[in-house]
N, C-alpha and C. Protein backbone atom coordinates (compact mmCIF):
# COMPACT_ATOMS: atom_id res chain seq x y z
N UNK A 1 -63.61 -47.33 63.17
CA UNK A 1 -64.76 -46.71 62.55
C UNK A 1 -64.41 -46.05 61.22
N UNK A 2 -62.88 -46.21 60.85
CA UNK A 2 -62.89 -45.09 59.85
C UNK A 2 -61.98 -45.91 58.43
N UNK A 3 -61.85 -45.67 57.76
CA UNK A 3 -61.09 -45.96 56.10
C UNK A 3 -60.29 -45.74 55.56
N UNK A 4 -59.56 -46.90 55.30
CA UNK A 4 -58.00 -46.35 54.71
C UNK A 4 -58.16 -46.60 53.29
N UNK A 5 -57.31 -45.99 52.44
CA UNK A 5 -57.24 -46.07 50.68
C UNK A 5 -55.80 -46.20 50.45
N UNK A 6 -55.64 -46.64 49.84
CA UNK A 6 -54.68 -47.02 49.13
C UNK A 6 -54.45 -46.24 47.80
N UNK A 7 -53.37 -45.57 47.91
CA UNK A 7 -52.93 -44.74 46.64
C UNK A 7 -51.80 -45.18 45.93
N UNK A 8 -51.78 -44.81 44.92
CA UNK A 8 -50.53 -45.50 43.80
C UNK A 8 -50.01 -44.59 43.56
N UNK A 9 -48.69 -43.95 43.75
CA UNK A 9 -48.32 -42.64 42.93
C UNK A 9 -47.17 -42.91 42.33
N UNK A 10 -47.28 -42.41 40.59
CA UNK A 10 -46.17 -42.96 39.58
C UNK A 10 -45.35 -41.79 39.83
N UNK A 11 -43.85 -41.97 40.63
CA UNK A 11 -42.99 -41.57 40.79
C UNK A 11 -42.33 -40.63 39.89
N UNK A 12 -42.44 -40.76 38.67
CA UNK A 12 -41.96 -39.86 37.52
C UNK A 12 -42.94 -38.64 37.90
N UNK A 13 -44.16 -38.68 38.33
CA UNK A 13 -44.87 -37.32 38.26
C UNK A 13 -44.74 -36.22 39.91
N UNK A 14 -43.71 -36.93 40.71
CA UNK A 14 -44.03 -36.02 41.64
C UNK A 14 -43.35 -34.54 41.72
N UNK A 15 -42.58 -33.95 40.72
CA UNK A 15 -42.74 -32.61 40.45
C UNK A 15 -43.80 -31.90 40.01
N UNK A 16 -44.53 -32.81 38.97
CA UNK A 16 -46.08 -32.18 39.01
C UNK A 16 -46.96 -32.39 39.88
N UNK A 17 -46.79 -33.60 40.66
CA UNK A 17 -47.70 -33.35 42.11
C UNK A 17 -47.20 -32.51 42.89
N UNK A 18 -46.06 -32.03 43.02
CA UNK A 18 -45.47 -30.80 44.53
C UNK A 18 -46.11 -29.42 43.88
N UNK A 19 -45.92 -29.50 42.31
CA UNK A 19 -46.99 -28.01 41.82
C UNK A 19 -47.99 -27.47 41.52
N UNK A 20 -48.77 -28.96 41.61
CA UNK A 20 -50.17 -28.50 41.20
C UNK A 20 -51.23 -28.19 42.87
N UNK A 21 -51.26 -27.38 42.44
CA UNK A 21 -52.06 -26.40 43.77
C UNK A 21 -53.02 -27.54 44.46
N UNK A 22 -53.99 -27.93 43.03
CA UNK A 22 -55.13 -28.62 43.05
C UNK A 22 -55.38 -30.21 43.20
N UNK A 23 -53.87 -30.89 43.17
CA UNK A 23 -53.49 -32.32 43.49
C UNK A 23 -54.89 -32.76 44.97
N UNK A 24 -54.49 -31.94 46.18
CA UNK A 24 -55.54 -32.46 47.35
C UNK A 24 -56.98 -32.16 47.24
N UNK A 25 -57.73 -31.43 46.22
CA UNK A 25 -58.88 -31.67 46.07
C UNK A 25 -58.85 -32.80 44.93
N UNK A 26 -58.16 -32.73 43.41
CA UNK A 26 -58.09 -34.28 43.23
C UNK A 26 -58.49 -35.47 43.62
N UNK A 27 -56.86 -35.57 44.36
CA UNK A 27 -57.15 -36.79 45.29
C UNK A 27 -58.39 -36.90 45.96
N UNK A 28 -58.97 -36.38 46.69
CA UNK A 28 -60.35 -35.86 47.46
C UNK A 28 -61.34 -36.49 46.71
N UNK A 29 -61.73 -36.04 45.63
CA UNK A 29 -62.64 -36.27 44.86
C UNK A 29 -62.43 -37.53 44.02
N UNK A 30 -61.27 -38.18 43.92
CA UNK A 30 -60.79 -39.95 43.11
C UNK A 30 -61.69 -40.61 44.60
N UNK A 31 -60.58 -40.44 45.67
CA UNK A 31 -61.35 -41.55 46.55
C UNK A 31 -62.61 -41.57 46.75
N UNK A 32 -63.49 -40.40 46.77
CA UNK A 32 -64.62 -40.47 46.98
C UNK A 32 -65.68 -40.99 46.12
N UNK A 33 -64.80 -40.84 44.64
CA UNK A 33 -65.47 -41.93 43.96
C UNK A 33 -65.61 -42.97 43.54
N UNK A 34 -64.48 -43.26 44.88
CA UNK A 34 -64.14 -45.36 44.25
C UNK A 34 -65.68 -45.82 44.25
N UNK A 35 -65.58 -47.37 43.66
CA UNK A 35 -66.41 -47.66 43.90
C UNK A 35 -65.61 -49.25 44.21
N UNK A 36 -67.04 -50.54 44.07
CA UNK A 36 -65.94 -52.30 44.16
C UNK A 36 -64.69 -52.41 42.91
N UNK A 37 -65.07 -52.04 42.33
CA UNK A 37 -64.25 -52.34 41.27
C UNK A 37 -63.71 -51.02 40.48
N UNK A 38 -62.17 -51.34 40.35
CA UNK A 38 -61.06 -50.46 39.96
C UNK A 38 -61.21 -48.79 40.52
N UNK A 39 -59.98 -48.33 39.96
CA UNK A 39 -59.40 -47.17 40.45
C UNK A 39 -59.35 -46.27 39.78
N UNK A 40 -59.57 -45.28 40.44
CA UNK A 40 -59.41 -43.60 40.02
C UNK A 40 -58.53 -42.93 39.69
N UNK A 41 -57.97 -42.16 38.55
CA UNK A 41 -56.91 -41.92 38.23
C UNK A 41 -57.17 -40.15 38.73
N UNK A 42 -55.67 -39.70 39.33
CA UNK A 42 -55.77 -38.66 39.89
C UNK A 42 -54.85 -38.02 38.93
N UNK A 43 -55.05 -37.31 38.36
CA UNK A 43 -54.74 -36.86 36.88
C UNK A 43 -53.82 -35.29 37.56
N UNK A 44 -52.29 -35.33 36.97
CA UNK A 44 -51.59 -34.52 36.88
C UNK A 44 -50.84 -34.25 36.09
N UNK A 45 -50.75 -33.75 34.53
CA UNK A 45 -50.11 -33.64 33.57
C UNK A 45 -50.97 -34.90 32.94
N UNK A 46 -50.13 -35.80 32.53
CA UNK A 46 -50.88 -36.66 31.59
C UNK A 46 -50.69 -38.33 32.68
N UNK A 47 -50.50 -37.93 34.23
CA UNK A 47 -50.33 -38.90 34.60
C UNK A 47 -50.79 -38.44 35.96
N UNK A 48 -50.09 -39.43 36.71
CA UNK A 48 -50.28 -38.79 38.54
C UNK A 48 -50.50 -39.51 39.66
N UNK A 49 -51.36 -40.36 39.82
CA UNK A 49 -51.40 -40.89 40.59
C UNK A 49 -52.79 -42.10 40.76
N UNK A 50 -52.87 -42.99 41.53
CA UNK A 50 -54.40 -43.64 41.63
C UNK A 50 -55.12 -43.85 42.76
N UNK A 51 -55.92 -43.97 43.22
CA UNK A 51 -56.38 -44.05 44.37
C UNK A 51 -57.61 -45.46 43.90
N UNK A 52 -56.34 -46.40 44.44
CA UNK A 52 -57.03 -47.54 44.31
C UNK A 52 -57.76 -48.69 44.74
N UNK A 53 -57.87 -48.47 45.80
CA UNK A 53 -58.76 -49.10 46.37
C UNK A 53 -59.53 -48.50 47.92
N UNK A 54 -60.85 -48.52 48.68
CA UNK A 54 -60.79 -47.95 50.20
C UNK A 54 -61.50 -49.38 50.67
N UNK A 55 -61.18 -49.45 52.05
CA UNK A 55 -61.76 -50.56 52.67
C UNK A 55 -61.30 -50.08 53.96
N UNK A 56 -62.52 -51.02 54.78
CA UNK A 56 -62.31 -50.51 56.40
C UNK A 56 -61.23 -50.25 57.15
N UNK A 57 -60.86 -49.50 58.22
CA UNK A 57 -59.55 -49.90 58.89
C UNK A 57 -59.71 -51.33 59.24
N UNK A 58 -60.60 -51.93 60.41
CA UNK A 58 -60.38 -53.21 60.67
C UNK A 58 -59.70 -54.70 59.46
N UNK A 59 -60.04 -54.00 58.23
CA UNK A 59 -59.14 -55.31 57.35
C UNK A 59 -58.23 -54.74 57.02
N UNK A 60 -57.51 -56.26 56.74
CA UNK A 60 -55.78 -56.12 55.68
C UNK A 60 -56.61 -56.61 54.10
N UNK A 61 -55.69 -55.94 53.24
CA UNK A 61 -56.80 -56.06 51.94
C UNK A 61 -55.19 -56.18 50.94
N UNK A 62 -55.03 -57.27 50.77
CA UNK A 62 -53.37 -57.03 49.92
C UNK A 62 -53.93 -56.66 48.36
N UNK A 63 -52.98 -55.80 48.25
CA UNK A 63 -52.81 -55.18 46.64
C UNK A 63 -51.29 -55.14 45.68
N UNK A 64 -51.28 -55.63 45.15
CA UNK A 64 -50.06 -56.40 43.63
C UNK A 64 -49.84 -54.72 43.19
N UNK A 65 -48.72 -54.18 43.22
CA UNK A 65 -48.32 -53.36 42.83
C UNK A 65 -47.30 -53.65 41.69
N UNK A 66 -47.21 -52.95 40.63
CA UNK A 66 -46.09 -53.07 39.48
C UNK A 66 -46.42 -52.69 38.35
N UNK A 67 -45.47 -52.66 37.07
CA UNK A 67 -45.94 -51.92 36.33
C UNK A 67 -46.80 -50.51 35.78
N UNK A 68 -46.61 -50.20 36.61
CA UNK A 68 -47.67 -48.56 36.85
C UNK A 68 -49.04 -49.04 36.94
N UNK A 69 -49.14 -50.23 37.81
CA UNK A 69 -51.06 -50.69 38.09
C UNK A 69 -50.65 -51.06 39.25
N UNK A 70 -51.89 -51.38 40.09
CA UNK A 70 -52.14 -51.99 41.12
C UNK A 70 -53.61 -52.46 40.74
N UNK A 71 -53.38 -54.27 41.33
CA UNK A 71 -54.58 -54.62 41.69
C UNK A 71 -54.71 -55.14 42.81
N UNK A 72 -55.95 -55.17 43.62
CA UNK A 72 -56.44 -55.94 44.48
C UNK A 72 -56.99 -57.03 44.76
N UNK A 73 -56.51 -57.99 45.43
CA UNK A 73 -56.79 -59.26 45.00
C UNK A 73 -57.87 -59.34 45.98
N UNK A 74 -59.36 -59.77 45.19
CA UNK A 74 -60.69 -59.80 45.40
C UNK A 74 -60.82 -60.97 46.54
N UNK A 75 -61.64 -60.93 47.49
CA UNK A 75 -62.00 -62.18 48.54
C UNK A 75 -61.03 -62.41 49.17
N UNK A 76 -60.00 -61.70 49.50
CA UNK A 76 -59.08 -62.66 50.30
C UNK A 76 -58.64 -61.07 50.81
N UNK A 77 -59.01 -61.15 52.35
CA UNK A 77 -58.18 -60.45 53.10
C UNK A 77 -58.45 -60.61 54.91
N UNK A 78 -58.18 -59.70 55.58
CA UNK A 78 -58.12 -60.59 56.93
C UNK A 78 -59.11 -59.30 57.77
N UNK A 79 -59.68 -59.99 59.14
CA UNK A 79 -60.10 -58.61 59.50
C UNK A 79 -59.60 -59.03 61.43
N UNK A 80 -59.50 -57.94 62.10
CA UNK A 80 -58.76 -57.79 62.99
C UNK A 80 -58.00 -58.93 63.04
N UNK A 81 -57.01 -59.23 62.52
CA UNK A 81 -56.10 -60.49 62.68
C UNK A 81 -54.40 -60.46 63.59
N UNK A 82 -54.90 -61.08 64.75
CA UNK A 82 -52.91 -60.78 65.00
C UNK A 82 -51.81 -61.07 64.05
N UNK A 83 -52.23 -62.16 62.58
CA UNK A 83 -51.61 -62.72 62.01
C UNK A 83 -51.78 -61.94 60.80
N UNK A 84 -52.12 -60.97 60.12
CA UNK A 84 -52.89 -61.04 58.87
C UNK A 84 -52.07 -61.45 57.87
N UNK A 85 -51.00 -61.50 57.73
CA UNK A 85 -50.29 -62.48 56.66
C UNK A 85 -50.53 -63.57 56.44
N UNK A 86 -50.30 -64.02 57.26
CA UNK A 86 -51.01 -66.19 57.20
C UNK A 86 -52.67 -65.97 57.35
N UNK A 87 -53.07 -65.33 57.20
CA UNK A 87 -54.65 -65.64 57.23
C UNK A 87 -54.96 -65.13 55.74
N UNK A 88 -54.34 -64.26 55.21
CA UNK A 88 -54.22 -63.78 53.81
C UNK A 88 -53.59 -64.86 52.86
N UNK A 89 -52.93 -65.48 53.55
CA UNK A 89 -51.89 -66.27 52.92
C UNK A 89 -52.85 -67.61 52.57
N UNK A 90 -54.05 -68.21 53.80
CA UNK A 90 -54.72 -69.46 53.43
C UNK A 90 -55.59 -68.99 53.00
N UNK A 91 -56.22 -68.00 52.73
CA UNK A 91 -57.16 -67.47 52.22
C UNK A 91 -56.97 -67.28 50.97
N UNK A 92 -55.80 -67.01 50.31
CA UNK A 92 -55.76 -66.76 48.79
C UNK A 92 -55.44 -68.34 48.68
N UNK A 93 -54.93 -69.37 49.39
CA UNK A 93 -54.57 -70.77 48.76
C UNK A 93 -55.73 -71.36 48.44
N UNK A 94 -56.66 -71.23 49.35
CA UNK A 94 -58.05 -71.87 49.52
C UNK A 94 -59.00 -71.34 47.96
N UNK A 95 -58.87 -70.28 47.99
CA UNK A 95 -59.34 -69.47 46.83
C UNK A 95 -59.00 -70.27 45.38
N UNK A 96 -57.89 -70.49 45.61
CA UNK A 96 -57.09 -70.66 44.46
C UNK A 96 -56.82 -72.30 44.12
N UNK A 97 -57.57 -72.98 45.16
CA UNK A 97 -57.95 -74.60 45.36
C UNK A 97 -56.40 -75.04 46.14
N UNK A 98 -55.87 -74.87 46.53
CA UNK A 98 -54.19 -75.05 46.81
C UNK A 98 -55.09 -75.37 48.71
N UNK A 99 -54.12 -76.49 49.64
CA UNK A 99 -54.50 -76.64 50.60
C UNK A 99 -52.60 -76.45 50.88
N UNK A 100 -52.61 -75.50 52.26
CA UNK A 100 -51.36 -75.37 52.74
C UNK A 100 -51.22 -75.95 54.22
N UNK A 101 -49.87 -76.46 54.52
CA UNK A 101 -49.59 -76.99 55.72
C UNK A 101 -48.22 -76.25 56.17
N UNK A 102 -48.36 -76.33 57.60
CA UNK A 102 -46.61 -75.53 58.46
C UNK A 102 -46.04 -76.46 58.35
N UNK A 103 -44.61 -76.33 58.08
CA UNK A 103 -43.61 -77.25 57.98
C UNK A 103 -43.10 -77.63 59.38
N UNK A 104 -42.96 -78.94 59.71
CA UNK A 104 -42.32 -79.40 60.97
C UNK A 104 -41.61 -79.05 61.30
């Protein structure tokens, strides 16, 4: 019944996240204003953190981390899956016109 988010936090800033009092209403107020598209920057000094994406617990929702971004790769994710890797996995091939097979 409930929602997980996905946060990005740029590692160089977590002395200013352990001091700023006000980091958990922040954060609080980024996720609450995600919306479908892109992320909230949770602003601490001139940097801090993102809160980038929320989606149900029941899905896996993969997100590309690097470079100080994260994106989420749109249409392709799994929902209660024993597998969710390989269902993520034909789901972005299919997307992407690519047809995959298990190797013998």
């Amino acid at each position: 019944m409930g929602h997980n988010t996905t946060i990005l936090v740029l590692n160089d800033t977590l002395d200013k996240i352990r001091d700023d009092p006000e980091f958990g209403k922040k954060l609080y107020d980024a996720i609450s204003r995600l919306s479908g598209n892109g992320g909230k920057e949770v602003q601490v000094g001139e940097h801090g953190a993102w809160a980038v994406e929320s989606h149900h617990m029941d899905s896996v929702i993969p997100v590309m981390v690097g470079a100080n971004a994260a994106v989420v790769i749109r249409d392709v994710w799994a929902y209660r899956s024993k597998d969710p890797e390989t269902d993520i996995l034909y789901a972005l091939a299919r997307k992407l016109k690519y047809r995959i097979s298990k190797q013998r």
